[in-house]
N, C-alpha and C. Protein backbone atom coordinates (compact mmCIF):
# COMPACT_ATOMS: atom_id res chain seq x y z
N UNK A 1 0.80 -1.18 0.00
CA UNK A 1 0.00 0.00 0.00
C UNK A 1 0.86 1.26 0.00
N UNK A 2 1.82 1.03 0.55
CA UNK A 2 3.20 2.37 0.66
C UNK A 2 3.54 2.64 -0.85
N UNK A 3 3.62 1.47 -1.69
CA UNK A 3 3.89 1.16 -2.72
C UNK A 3 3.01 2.54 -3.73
N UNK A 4 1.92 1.98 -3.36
CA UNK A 4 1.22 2.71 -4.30
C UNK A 4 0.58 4.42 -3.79
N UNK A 5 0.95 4.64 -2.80
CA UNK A 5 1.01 6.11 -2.04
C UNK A 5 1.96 6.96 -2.78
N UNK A 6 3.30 6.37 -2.81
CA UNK A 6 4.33 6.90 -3.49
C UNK A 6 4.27 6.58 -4.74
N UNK A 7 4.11 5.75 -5.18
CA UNK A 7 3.33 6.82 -6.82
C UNK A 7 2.65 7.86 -7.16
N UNK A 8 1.41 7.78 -6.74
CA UNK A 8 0.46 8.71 -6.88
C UNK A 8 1.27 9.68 -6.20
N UNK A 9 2.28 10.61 -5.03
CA UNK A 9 2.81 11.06 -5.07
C UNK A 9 3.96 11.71 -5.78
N UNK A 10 4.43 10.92 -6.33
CA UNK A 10 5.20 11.19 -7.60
C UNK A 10 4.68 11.73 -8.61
N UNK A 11 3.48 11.23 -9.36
CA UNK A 11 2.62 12.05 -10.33
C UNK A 11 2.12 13.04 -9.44
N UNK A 12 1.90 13.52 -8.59
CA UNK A 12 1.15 14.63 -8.17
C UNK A 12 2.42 15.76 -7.87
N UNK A 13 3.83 15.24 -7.81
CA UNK A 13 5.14 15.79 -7.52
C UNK A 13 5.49 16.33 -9.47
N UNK A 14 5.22 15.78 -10.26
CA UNK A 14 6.31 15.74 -11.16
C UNK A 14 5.22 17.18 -11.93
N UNK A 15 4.22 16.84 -11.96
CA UNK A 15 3.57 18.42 -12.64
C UNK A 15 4.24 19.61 -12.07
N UNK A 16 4.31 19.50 -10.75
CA UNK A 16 4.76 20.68 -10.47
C UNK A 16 6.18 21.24 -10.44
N UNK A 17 7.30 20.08 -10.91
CA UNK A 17 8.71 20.28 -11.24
C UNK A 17 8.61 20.59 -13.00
N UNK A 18 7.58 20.11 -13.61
CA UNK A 18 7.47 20.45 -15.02
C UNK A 18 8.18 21.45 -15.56
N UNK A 19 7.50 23.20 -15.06
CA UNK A 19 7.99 24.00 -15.73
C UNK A 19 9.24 24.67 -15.17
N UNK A 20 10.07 24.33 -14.63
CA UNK A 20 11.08 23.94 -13.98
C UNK A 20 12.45 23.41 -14.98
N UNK A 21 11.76 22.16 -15.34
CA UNK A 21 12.61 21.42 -16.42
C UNK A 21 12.69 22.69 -17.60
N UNK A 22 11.52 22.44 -17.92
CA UNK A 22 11.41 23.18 -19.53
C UNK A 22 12.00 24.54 -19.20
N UNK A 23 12.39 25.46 -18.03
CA UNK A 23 13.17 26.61 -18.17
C UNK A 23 14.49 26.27 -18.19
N UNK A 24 15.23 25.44 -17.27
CA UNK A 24 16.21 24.57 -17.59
C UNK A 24 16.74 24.51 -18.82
N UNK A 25 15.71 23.83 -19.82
CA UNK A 25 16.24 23.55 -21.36
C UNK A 25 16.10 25.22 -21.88
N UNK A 26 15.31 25.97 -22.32
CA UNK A 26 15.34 27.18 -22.40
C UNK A 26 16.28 27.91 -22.36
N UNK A 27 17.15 28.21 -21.34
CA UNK A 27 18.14 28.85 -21.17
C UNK A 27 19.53 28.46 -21.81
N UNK A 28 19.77 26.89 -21.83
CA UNK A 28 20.49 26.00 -22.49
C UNK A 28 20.58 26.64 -23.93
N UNK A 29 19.66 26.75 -24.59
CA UNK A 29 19.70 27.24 -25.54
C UNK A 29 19.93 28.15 -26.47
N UNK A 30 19.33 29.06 -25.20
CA UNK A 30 19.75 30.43 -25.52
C UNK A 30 21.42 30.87 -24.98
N UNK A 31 21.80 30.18 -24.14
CA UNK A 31 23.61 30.11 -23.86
C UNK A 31 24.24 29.63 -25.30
N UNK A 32 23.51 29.18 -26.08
CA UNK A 32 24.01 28.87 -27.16
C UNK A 32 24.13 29.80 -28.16
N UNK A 33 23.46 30.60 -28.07
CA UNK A 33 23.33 31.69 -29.09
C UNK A 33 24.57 32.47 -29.48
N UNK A 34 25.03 33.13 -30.56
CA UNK A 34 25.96 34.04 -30.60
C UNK A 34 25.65 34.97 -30.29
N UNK A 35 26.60 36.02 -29.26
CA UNK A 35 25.62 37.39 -29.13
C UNK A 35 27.09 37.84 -29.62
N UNK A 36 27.02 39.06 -30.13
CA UNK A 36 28.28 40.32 -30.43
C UNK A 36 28.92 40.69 -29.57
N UNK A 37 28.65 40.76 -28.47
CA UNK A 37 30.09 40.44 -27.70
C UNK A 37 30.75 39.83 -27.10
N UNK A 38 30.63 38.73 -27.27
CA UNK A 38 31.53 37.39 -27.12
C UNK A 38 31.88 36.97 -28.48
N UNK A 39 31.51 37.26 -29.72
CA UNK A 39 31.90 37.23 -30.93
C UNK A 39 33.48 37.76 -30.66
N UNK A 40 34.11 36.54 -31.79
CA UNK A 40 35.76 37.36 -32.16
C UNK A 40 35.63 38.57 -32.49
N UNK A 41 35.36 38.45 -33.90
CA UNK A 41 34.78 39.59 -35.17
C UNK A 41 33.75 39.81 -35.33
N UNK A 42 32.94 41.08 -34.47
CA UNK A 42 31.78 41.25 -34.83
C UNK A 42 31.54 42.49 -36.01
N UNK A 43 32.26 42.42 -36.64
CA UNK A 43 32.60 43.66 -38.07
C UNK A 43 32.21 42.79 -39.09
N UNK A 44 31.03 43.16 -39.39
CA UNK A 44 30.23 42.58 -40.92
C UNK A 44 31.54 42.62 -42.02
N UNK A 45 31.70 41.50 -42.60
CA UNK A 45 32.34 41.65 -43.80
C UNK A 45 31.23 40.89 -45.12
N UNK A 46 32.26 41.21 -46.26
CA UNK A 46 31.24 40.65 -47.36
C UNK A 46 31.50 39.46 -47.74
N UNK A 47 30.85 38.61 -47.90
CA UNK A 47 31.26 36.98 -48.60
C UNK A 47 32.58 36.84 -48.95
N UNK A 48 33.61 36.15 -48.99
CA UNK A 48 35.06 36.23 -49.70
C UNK A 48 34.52 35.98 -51.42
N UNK A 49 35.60 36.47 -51.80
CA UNK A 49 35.64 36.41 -53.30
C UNK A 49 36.00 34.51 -53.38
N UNK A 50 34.95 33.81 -54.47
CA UNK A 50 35.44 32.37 -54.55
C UNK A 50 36.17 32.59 -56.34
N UNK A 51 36.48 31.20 -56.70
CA UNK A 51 37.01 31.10 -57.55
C UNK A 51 35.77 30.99 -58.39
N UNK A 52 35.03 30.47 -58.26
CA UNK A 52 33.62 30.09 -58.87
C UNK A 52 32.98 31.01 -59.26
N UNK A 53 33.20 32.65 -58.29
CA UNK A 53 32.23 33.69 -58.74
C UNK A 53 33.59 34.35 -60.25
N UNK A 54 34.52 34.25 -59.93
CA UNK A 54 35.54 34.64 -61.12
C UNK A 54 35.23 33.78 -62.51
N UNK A 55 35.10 32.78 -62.22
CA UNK A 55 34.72 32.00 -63.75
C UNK A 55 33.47 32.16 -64.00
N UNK A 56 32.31 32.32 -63.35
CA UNK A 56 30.92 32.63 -63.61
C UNK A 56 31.01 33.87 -64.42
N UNK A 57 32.32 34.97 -64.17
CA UNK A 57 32.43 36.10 -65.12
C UNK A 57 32.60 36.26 -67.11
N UNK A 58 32.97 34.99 -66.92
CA UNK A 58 33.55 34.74 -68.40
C UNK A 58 32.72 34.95 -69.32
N UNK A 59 32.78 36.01 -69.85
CA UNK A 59 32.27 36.86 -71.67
C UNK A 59 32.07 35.26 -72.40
N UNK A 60 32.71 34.00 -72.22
CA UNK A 60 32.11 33.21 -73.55
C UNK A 60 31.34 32.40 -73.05
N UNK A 61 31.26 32.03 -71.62
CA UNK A 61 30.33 31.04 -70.08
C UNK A 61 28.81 32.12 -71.24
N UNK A 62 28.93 33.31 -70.85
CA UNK A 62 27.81 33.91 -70.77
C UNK A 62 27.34 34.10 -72.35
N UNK A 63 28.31 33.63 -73.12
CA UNK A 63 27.58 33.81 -74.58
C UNK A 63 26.88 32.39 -75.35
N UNK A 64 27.65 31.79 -74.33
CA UNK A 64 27.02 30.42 -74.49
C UNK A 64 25.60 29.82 -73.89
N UNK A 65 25.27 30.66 -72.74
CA UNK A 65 24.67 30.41 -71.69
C UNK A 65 23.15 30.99 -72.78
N UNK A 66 23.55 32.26 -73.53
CA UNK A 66 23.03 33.13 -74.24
C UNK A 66 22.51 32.75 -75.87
N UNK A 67 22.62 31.69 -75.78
CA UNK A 67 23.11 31.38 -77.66
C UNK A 67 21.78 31.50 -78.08
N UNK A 68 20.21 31.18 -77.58
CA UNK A 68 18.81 31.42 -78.02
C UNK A 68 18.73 32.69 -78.57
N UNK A 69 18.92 33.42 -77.40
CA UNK A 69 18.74 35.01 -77.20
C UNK A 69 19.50 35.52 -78.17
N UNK A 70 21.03 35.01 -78.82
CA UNK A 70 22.08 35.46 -79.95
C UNK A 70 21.79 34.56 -80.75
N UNK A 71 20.80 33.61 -81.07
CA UNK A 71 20.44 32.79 -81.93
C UNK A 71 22.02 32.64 -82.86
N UNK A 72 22.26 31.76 -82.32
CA UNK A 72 23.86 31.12 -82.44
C UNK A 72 23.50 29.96 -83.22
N UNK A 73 24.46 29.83 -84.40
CA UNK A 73 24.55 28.62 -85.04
C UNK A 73 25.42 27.72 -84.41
N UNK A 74 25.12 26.29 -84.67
CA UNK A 74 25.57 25.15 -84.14
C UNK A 74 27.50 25.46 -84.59
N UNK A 75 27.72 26.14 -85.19
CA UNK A 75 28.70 26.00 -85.59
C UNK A 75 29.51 26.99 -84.66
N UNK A 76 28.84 28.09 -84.34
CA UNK A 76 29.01 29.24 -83.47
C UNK A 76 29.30 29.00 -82.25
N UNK A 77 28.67 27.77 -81.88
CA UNK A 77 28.50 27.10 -80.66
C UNK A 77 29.32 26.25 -80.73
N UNK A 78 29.80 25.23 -81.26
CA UNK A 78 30.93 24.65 -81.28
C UNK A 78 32.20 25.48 -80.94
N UNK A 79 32.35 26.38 -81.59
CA UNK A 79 33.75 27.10 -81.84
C UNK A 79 33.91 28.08 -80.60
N UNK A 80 32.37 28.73 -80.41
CA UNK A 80 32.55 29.17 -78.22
C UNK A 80 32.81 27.96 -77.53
N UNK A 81 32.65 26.59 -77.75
CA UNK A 81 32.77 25.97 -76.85
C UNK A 81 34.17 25.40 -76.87
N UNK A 82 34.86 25.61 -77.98
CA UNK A 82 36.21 25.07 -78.27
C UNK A 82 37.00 26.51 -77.35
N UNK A 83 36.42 27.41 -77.24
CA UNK A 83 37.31 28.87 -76.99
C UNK A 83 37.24 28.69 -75.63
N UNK A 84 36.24 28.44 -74.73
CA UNK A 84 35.78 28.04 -73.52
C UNK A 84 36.96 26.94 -72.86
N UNK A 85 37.25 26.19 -73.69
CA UNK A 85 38.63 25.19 -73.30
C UNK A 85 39.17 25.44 -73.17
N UNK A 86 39.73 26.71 -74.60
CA UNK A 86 41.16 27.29 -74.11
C UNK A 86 41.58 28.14 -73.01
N UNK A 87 40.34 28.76 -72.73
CA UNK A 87 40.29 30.25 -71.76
C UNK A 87 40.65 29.28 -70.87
N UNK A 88 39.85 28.28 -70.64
CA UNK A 88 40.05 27.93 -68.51
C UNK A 88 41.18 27.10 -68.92
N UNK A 89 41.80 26.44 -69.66
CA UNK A 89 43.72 26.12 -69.79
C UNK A 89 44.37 26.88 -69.29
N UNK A 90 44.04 28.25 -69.94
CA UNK A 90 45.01 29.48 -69.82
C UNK A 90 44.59 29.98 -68.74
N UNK A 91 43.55 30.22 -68.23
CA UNK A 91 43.08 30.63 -66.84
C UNK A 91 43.21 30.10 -65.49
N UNK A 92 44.05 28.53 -65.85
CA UNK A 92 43.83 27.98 -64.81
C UNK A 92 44.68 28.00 -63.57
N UNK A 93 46.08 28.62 -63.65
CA UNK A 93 47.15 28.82 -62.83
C UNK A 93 46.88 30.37 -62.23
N UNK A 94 46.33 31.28 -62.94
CA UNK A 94 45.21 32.50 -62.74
C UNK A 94 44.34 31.98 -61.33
N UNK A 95 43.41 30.89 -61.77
CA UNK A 95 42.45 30.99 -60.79
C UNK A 95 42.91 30.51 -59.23
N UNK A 96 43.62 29.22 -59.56
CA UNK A 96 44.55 28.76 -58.42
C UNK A 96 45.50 29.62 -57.87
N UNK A 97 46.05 31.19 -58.31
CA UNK A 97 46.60 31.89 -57.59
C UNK A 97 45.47 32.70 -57.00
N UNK A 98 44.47 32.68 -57.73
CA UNK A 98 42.89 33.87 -56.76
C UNK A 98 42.83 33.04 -55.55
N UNK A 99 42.65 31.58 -55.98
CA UNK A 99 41.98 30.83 -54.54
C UNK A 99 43.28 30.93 -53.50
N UNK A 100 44.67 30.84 -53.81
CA UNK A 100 45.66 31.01 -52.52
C UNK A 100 45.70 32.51 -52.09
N UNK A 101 45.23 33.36 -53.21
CA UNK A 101 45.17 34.73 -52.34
C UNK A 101 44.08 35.30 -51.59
N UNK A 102 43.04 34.69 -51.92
CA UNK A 102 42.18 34.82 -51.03
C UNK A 102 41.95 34.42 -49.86
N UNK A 103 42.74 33.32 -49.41
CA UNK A 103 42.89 32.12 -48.32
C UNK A 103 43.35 33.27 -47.38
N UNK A 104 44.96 33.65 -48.07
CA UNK A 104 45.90 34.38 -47.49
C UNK A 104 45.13 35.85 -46.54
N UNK A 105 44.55 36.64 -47.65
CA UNK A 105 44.38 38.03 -47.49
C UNK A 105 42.63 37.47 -46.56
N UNK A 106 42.27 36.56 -46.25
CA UNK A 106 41.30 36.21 -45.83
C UNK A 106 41.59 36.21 -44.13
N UNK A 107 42.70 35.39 -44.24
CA UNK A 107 43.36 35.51 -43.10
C UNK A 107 44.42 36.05 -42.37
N UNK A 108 44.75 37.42 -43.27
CA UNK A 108 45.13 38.22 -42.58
C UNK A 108 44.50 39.30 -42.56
N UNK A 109 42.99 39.28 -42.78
CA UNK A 109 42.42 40.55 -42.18
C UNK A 109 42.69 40.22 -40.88
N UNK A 110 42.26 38.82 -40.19
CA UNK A 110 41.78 38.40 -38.89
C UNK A 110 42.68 39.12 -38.33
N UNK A 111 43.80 39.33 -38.51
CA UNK A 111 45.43 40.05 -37.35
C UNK A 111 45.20 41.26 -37.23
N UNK A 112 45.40 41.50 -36.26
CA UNK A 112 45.53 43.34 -35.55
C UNK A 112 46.53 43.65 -35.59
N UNK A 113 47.85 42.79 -36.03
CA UNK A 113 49.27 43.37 -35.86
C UNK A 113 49.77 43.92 -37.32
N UNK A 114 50.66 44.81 -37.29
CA UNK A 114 50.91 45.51 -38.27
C UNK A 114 50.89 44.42 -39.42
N UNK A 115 51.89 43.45 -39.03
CA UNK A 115 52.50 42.24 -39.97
C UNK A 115 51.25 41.85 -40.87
N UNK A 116 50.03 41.64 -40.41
CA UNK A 116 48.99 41.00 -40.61
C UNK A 116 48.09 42.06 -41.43
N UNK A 117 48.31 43.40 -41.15
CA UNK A 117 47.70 44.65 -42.65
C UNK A 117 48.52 44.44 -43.36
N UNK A 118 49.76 44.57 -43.39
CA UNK A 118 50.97 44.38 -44.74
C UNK A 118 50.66 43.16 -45.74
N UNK A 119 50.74 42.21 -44.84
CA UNK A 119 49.85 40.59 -45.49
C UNK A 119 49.00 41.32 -46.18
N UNK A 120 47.53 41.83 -45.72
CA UNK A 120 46.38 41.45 -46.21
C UNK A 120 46.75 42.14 -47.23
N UNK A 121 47.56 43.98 -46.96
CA UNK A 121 47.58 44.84 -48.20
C UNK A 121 48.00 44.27 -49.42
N UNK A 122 49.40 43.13 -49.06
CA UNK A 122 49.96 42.32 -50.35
C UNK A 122 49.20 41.75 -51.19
N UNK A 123 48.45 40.73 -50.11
CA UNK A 123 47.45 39.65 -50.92
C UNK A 123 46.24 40.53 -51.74
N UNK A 124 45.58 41.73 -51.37
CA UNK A 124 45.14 42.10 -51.89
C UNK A 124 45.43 42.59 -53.42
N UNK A 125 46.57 43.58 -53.23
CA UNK A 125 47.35 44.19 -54.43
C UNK A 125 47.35 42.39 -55.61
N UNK A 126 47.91 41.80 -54.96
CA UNK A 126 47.85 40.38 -56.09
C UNK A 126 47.29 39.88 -56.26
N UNK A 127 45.73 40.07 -55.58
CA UNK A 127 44.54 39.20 -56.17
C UNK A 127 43.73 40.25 -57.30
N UNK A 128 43.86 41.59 -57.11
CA UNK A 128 43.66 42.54 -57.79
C UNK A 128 44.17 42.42 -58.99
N UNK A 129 45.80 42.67 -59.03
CA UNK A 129 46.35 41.84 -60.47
C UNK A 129 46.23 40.75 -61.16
N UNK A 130 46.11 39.88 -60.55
CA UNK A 130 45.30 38.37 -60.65
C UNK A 130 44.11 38.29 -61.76
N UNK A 131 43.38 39.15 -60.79
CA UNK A 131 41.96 39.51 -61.56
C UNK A 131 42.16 40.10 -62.37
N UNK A 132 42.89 41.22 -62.88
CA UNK A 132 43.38 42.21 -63.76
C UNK A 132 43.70 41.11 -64.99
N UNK A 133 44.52 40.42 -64.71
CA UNK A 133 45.17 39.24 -65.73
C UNK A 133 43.98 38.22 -66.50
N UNK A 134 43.18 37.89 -65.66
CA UNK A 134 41.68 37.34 -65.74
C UNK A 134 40.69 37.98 -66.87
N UNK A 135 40.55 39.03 -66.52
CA UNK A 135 39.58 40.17 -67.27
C UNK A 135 40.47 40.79 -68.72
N UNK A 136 41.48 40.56 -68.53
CA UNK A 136 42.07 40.46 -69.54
C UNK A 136 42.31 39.50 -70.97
N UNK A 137 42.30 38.01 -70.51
CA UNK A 137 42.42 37.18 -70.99
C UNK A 137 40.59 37.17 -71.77
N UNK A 138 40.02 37.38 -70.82
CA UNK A 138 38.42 37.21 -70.46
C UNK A 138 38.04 38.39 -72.12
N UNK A 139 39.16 39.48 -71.99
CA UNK A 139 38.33 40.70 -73.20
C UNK A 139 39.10 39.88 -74.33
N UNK A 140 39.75 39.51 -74.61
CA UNK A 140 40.73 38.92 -75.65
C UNK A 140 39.79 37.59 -76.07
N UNK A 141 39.18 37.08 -75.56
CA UNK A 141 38.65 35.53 -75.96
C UNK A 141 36.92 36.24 -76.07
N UNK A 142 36.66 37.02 -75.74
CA UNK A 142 35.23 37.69 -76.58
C UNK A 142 35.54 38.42 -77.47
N UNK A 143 36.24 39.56 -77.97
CA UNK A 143 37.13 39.85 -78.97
C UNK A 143 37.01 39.16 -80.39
N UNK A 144 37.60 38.22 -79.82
CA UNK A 144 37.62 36.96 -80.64
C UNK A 144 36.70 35.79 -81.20
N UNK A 145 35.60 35.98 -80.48
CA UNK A 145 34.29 35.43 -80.51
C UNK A 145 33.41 36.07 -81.09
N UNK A 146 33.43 37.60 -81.20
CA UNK A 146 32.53 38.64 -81.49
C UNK A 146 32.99 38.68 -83.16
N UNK A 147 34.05 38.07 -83.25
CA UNK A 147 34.50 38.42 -84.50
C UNK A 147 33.59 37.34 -85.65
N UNK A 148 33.56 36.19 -85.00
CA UNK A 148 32.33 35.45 -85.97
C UNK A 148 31.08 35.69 -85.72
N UNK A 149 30.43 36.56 -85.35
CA UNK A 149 28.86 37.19 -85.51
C UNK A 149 28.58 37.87 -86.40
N UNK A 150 27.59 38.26 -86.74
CA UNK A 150 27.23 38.86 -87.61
C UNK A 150 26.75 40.29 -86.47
N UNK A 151 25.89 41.61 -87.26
CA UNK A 151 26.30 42.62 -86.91
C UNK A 151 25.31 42.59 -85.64
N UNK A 152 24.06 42.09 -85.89
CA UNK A 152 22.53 42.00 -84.67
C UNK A 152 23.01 40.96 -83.80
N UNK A 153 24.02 40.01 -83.95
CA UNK A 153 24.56 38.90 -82.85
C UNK A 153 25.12 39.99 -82.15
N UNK A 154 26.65 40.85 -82.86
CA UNK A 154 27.21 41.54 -82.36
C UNK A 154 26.98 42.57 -81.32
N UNK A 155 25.97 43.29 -81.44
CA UNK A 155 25.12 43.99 -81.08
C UNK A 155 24.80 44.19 -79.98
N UNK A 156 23.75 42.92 -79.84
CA UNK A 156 23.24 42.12 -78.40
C UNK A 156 24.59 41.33 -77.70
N UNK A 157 25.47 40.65 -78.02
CA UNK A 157 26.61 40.05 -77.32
C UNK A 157 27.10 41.35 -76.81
N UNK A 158 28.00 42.59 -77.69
CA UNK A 158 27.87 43.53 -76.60
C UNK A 158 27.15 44.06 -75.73
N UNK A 159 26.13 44.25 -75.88
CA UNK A 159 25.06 44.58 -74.93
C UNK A 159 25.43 43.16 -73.44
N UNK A 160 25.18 42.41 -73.81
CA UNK A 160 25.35 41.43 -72.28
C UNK A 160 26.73 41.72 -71.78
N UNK A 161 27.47 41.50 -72.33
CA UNK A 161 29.11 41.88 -71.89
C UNK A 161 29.42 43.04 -71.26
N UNK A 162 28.70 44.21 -71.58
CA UNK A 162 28.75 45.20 -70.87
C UNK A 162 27.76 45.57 -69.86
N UNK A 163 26.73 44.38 -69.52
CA UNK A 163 26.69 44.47 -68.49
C UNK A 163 26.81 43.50 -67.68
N UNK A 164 27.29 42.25 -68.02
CA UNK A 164 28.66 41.53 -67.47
C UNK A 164 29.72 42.10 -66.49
N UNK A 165 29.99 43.20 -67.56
CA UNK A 165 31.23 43.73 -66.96
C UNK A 165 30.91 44.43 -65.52
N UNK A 166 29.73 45.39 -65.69
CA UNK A 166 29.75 46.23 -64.68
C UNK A 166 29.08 45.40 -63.09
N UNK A 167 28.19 44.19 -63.66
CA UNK A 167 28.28 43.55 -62.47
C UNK A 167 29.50 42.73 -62.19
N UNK A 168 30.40 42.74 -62.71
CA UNK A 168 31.90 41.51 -62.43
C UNK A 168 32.22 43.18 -61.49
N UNK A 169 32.82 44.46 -61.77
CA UNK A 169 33.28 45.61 -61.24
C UNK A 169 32.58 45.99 -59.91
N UNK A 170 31.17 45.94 -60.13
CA UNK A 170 30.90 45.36 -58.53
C UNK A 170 31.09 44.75 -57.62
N UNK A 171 31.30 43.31 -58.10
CA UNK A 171 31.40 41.94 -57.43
C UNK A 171 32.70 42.49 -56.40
N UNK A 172 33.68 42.69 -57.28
CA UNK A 172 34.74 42.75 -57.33
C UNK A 172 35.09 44.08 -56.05
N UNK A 173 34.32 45.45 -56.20
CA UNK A 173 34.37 46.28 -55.43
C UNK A 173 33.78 45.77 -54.17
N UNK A 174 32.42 45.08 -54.19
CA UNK A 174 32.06 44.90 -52.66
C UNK A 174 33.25 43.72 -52.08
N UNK A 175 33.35 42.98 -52.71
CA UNK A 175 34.27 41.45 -52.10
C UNK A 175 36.04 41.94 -52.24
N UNK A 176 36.68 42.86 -52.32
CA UNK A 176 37.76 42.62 -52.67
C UNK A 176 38.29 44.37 -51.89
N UNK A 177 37.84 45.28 -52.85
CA UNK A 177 38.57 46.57 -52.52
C UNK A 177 37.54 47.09 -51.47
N UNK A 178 35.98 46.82 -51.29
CA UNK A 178 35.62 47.32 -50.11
C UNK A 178 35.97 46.66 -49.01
N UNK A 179 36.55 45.64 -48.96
CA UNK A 179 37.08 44.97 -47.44
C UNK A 179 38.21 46.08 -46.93
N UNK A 180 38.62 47.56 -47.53
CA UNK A 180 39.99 47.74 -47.24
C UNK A 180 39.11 48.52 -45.68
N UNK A 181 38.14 48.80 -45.58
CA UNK A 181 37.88 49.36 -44.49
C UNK A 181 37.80 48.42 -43.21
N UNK A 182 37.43 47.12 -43.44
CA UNK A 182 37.71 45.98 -42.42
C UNK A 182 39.23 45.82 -42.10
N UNK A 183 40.83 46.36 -43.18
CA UNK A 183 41.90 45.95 -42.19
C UNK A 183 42.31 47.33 -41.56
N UNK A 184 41.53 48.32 -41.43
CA UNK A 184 41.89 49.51 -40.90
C UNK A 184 43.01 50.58 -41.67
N UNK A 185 42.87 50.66 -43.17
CA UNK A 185 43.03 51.01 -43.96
C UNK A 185 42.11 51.67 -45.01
N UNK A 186 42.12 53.38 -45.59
CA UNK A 186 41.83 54.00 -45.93
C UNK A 186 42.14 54.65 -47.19
């Protein structure tokens, strides 16, 4: 009979430890949270520049992507797609120096010590040239592509390319030269 006293005690005990528990877990949770000042870096930066958003830039990616809209002959399309080979051959020691400079200048914003702005300033200056070398190769292989269109292909292919360009000059300003205010540089 004790037996069963202390049960029914127990259920008549455990409702009232209930909300008890559940604040318990509650708080747990919220200790979990990130708040900004216990954050390392709580200074918004912008996405890092990937290698992926640099080749998504490519004048012949996008004329190909385009060929309905430039009503491109099969033959047109073959010969962007043969040019497309060569670019990322030639691009490819290009892109693999973007992805180690970005690593680099990625991680030396994180430093507060002089050593660690000099870093980032370097890596920057050479991912800049990098890209410079990129956009270069990039006007030379549309150039060259534009040259087998006719004048209404021509036309419209410039038309996308230029505004290609000015969103790649964005990309490029928010992810790359606007970070200079994150290493405390002006």
């Amino acid at each position: 009979m004790n037996r069963k006293y202390l049960v029914i005690a127990t259920l008549l005990a455990l409702p009232a430890s209930f909300p008890s528990i559940v604040a318990a877990q509650r708080s747990r949770t919220q200790s979990d949270r990130r708040t900004e000042l216990f954050d390392k870096d709580s200074t918004k930066q912008s996405p890092p520049l990937r290698v992926r958003d640099v080749e998504d830039q490519s004048p012949i990616k996008l004329l190909i992507d385009k060929r309905k809209d430039l009503k491109l002959t099969d033959a047109q399309i073959a010969q962007l797609k043969d040019s497309e080979g060569k670019l990322k051959e030639k691009n490819a020691p290009l892109l693999k120096a973007v992805d180690s400079l970005v690593r680099e200048y990625r991680s030396a914003m994180g430093s507060a010590s002089e050593d660690g702005r000099t870093r980032a300033r370097s890596a920057r200056v050479g991912l800049l040239t990098t890209l410079a070398e990129i956009r270069t190769n990039y006007d030379a292989s549309a150039k060259e592509a534009l040259g087998t269109f006719d004048s209404d292909q021509q036309s419209k292919a410039n038309e996308l390319i230029a505004k290609q360009t000015q969103e790649t000059d964005k990309l490029i300003q928010e992810r790359v030269v606007g970070d200079r205010r994150g290493s405390g540089e002006r």
